[in-house]
N, C-alpha and C. Protein backbone atom coordinates (compact mmCIF):
# COMPACT_ATOMS: atom_id res chain seq x y z
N UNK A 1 83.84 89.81 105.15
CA UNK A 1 84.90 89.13 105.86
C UNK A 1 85.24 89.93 107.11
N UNK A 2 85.13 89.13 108.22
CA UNK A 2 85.54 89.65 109.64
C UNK A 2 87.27 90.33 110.13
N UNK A 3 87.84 89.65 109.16
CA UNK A 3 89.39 89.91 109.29
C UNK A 3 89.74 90.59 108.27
N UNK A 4 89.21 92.70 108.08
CA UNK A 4 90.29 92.97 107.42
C UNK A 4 91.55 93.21 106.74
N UNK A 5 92.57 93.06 108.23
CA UNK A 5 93.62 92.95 108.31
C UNK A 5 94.08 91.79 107.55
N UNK A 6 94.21 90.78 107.31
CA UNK A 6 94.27 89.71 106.68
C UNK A 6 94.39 89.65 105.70
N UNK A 7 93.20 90.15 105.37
CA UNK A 7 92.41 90.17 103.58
C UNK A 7 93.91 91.34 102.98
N UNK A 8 93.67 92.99 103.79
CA UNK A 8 94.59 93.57 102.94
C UNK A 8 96.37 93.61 102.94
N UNK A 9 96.84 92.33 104.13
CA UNK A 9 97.83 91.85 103.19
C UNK A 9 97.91 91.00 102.84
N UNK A 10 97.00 89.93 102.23
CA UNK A 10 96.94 89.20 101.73
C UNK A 10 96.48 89.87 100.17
N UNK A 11 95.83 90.89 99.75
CA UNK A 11 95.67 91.97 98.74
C UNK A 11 97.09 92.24 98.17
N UNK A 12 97.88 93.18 99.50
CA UNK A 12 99.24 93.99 98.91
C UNK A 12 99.95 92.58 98.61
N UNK A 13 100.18 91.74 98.72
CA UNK A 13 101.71 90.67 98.31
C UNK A 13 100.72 90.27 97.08
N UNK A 14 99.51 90.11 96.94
CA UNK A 14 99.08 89.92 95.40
C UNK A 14 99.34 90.70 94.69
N UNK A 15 99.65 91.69 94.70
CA UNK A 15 99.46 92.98 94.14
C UNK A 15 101.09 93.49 93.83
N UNK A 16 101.87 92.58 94.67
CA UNK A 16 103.47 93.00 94.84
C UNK A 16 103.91 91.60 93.60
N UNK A 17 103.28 90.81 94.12
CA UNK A 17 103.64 89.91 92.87
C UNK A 17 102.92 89.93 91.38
N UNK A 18 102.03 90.67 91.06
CA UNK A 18 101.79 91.10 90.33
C UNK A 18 102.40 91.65 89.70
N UNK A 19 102.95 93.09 89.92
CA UNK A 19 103.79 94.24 89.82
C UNK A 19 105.35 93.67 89.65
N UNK A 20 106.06 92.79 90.41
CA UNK A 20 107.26 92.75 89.98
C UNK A 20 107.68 91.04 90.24
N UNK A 21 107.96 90.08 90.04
CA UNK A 21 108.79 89.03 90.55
C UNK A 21 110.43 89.18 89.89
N UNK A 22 110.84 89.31 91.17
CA UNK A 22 112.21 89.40 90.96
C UNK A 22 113.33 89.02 92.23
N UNK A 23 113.98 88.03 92.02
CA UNK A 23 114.75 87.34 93.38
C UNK A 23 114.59 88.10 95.32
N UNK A 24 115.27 89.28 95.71
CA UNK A 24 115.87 89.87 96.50
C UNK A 24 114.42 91.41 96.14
N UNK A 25 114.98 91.94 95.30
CA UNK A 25 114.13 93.36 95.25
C UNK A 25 112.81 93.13 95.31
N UNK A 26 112.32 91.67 94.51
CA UNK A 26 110.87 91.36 94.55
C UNK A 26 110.01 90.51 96.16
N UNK A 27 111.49 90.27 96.68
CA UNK A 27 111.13 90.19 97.87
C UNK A 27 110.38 91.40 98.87
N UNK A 28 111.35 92.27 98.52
CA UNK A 28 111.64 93.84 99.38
C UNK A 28 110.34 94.32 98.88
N UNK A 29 109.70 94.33 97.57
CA UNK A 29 108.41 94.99 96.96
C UNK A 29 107.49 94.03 98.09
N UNK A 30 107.42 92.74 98.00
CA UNK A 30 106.44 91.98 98.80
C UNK A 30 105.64 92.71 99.84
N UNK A 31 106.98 92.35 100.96
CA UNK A 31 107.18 93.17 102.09
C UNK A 31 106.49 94.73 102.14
N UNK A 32 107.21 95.55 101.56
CA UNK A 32 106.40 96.83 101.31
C UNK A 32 105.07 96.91 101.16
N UNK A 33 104.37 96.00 100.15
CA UNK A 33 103.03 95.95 99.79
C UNK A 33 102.23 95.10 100.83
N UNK A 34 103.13 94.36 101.79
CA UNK A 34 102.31 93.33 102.79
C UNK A 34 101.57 94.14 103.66
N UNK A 35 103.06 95.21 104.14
CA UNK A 35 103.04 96.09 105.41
C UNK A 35 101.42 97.09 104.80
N UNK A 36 101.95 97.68 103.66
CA UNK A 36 100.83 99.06 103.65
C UNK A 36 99.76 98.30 103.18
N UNK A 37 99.29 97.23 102.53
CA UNK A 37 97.93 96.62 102.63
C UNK A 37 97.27 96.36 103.94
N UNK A 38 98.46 95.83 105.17
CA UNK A 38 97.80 95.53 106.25
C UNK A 38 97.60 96.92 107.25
N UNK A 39 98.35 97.70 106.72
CA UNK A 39 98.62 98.95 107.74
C UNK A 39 96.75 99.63 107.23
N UNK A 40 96.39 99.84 105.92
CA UNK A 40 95.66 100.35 105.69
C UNK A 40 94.05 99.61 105.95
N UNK A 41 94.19 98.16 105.77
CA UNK A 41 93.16 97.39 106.40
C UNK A 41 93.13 97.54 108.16
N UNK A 42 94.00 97.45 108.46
CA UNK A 42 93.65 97.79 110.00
C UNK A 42 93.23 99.05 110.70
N UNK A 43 93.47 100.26 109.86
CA UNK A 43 93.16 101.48 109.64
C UNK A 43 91.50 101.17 109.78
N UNK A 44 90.96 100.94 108.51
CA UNK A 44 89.79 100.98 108.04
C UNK A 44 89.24 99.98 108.82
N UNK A 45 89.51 99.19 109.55
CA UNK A 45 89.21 97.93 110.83
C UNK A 45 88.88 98.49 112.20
N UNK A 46 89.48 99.74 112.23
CA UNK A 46 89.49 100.48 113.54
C UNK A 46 90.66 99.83 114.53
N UNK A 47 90.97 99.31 114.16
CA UNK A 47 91.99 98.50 115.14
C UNK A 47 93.45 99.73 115.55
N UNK A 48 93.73 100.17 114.14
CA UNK A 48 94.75 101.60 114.62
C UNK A 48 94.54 102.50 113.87
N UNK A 49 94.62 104.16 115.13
CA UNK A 49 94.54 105.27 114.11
C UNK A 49 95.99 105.65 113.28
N UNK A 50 95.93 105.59 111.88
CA UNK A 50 96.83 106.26 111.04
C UNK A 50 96.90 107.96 111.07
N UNK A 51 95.98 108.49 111.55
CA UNK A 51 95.85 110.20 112.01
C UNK A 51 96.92 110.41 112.72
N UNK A 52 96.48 109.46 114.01
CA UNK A 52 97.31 109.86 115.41
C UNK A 52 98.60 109.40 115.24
N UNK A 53 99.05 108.20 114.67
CA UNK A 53 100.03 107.93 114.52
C UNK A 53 101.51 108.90 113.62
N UNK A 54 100.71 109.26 112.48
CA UNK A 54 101.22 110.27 111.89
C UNK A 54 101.60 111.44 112.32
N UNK A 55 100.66 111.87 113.00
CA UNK A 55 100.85 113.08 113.72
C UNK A 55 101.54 113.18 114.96
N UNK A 56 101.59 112.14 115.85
CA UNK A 56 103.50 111.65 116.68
C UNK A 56 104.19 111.76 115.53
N UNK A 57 104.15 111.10 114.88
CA UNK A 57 105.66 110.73 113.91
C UNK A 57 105.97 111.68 113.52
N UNK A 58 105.69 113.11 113.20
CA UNK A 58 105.64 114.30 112.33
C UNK A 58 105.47 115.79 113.44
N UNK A 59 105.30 115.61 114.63
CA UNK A 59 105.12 116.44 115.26
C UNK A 59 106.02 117.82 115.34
N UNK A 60 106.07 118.68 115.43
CA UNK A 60 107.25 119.43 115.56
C UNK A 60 107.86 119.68 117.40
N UNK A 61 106.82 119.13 117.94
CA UNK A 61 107.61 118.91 119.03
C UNK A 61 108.99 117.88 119.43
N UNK A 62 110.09 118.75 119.86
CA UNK A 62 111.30 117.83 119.89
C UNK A 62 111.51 116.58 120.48
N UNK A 63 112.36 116.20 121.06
CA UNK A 63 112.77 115.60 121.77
C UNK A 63 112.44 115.77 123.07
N UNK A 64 113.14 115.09 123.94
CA UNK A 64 112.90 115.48 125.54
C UNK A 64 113.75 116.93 125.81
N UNK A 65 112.65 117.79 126.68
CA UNK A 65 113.20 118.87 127.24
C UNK A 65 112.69 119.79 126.65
């Protein structure tokens, strides 16, 4: 399949409804499992680096200045 991204959140919300159905919280699980199925298919898609990204997000360089 040409569209990883797709496939792995279309994976995580299977996988979220699997794991829990429940009004409001089983929503919030959805969501969670949509995001990191698709975050990690697009990873492995080449489409975005999770390295680089992480490593902004975590940097110990401060703020401005």
């Amino acid at each position: 399949m040409n569209n990883l991204t797709l496939l792995g959140v279309v994976i995580g919300l299977l996988v979220a409804l699997a794991v829990i159905i429940d009004g409001f919280s089983g929503f919030l699980w959805a969501l969670f499992f949509g995001i990191t199925g698709g975050l990690c298919a697009a990873h492995f898609e080449g489409r975005i680096d999770l390295k680089n990204l992480v490593s902004n997000v975590t940097s110990s360089r401060g703020g401005r200045g």
